[in-house]
Protein backbone atom coordinates (compact mmCIF):
# COMPACT_ATOMS: atom_id res chain seq x y z
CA UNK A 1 5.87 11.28 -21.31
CA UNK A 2 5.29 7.86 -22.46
CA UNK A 3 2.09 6.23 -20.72
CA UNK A 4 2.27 2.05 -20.67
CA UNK A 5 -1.20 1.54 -19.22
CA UNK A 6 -4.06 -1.39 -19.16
CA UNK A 7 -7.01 -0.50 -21.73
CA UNK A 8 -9.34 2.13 -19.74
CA UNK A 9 -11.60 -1.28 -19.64
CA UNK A 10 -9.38 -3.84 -18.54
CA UNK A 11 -8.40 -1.05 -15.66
CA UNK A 12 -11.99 -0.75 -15.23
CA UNK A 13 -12.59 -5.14 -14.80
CA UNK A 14 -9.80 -5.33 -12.42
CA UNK A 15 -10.99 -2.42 -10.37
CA UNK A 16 -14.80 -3.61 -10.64
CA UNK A 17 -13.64 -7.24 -9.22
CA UNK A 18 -11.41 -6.02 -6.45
CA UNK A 19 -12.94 -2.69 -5.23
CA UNK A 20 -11.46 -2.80 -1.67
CA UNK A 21 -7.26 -1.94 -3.45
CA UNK A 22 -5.88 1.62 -3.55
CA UNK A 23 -3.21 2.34 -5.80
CA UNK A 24 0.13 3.11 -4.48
CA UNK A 25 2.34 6.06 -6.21
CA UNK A 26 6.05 5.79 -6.80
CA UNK A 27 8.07 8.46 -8.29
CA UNK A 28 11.61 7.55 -9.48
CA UNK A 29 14.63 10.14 -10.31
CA UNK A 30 16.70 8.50 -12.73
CA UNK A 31 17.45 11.74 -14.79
CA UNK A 32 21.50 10.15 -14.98
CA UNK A 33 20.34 7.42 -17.49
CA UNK A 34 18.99 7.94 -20.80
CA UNK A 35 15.82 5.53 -21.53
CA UNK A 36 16.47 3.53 -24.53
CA UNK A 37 13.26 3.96 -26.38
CA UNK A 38 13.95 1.08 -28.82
CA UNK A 39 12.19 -1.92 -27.25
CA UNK A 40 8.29 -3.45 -27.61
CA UNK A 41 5.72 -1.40 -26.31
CA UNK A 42 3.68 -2.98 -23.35
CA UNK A 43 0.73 -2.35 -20.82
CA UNK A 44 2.15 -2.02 -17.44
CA UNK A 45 3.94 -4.62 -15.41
CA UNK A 46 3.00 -7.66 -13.50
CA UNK A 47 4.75 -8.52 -10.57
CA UNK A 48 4.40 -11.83 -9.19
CA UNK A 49 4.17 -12.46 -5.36
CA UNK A 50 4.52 -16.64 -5.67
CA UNK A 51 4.01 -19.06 -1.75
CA UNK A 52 4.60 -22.35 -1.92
CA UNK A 53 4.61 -24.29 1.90
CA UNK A 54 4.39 -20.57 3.58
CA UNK A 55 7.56 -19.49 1.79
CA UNK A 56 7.94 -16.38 -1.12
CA UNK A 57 10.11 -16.94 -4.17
CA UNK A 58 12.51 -14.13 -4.96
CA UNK A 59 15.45 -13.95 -7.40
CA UNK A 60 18.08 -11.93 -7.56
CA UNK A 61 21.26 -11.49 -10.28
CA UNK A 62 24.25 -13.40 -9.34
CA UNK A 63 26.58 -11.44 -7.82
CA UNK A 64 24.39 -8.97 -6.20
CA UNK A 65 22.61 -8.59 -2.54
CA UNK A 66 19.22 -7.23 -4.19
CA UNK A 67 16.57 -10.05 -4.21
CA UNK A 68 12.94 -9.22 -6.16
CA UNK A 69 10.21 -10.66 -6.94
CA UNK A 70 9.56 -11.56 -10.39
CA UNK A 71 8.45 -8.69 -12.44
CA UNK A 72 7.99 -8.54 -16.39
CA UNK A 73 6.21 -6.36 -18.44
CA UNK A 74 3.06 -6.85 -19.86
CA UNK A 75 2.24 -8.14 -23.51
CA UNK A 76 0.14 -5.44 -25.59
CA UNK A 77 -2.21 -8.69 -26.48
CA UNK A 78 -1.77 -10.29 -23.08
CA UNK A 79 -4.23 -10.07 -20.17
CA UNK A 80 -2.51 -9.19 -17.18
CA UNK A 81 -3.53 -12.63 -15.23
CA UNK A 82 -1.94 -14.50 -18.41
CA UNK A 83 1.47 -12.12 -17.88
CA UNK A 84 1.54 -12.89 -13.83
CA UNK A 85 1.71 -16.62 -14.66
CA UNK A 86 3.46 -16.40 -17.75
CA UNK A 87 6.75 -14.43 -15.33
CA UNK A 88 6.76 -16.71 -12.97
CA UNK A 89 7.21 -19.76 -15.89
CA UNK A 90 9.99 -17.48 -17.79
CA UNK A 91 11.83 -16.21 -14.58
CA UNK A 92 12.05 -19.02 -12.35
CA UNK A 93 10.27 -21.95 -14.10
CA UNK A 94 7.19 -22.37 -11.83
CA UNK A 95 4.21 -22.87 -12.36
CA UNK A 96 1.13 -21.06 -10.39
CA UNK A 97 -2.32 -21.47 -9.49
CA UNK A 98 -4.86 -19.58 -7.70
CA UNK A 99 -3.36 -16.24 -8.99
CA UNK A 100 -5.46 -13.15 -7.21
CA UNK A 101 -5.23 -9.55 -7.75
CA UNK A 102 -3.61 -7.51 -4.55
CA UNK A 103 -2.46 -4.20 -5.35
CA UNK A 104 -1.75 -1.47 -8.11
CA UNK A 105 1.37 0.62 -8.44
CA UNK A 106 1.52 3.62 -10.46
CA UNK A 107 5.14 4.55 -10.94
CA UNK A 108 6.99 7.10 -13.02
CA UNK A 109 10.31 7.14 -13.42
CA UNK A 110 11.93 10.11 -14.57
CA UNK A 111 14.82 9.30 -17.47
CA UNK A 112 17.34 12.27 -18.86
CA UNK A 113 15.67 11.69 -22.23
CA UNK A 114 11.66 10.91 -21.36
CA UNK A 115 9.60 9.82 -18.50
CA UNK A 116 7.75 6.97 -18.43
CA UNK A 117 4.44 5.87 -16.50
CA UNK A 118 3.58 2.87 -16.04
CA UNK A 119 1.30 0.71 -13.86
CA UNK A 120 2.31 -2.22 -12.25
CA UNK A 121 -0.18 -4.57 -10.82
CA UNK A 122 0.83 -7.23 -8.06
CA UNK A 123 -0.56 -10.47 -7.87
CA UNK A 124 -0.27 -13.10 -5.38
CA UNK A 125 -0.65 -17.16 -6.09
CA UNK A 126 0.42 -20.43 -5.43
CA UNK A 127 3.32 -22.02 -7.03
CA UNK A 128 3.64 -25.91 -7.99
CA UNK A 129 7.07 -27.73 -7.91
CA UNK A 130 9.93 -25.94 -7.02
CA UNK A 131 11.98 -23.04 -8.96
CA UNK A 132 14.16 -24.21 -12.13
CA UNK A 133 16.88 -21.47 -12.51
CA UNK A 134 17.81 -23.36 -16.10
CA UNK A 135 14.69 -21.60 -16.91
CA UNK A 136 15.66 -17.99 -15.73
CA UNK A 137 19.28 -18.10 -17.32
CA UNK A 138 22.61 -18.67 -15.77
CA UNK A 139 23.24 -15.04 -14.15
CA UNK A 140 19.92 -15.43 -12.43
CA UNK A 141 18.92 -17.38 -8.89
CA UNK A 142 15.57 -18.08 -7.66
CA UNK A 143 14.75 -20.10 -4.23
CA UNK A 144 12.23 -19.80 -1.96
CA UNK A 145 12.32 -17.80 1.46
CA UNK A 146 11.03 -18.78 4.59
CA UNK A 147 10.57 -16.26 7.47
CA UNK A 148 13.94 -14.47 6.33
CA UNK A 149 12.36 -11.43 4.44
CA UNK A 150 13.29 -8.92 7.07
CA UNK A 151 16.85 -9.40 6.90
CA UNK A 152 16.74 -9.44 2.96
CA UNK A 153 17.87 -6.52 0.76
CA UNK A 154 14.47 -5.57 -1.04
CA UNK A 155 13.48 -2.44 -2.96
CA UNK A 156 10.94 -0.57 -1.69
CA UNK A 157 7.86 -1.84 -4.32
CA UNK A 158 8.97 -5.36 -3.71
CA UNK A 159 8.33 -4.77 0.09
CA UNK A 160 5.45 -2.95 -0.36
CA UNK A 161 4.17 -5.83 -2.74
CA UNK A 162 4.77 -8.45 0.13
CA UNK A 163 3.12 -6.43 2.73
CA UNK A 164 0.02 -6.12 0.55
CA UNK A 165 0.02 -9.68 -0.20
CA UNK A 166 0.91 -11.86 2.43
């Protein structure tokens, strides 16, 4: 099993300043898809739950129904406040403030050739201006929802991550 996990003490500085958050388990069979084991090496993922005027910005891939929020992983030299606002630039070109720690995730997901664990920990904040999809690529759309989310298609952690933000 590969582990992508914060340092034991940057696990330890996030729980210590937020001691009131469980952590949520997720358990993924993907055992029809091979992991390809060939990419950079990170420390969990950051998942970014951006408001701006009592809306949530999603994205979603062109062509699809599935909107999420925006989700990276996070940089082996990167704190994981840096990667929440550091997504939100790279994905859909905002920029955030006021970024606060809301919930943990620790999923595995089970590939034919490996499993991986990794933790990915939400964050909500404020975003300034409004999303620039130039920034997130051409096959990519971001815009922000008002008072729609219950009619949206959402995977379950992106759901989750709302309810434990908003």
């Amino acid at each position: 099993m590969l582990l992508e996990l914060p340092t034991a003490d940057e696990i330890d500085d996030l729980a210590a300043r937020t001691p009131n958050l469980t952590v949520r388990r997720y358990e993924y069979d993907l055992v029809d898809r091979k992991m390809d084991l060939d990419y950079t090496p990170c420390k969990g993922e950051a998942v970014v739950v951006a408001v701006k005027d009592g809306g949530v910005l999603l994205m979603k891939t062109k062509g699809t129904s599935l909107w999420t929020l925006p989700c990276d992983r996070i940089g082996m030299h990167e704190t994981p406040e840096a990667a929440a606002a550091r997504v939100a630039k790279e994905r859909c070109g905002l920029a955030v403030r006021d970024v606060e720690l809301k919930a943990f995730y620790d999923v595995t997901r089970h590939y034919q050739n490996v499993s991986v664990k990794r933790l990915f920990i939400v964050y909500s904040c404020r975003a300034e201006g409004d999303p620039d999809v130039s920034a997130a690529g051409t096959d990519v759309e971001c815009s922000i929802h008002f008072g729609d989310l219950d009619k949206l298609a959402l995977e379950e952690m992106d759901a989750q991550a709302l309810a434990d933000s908003l």
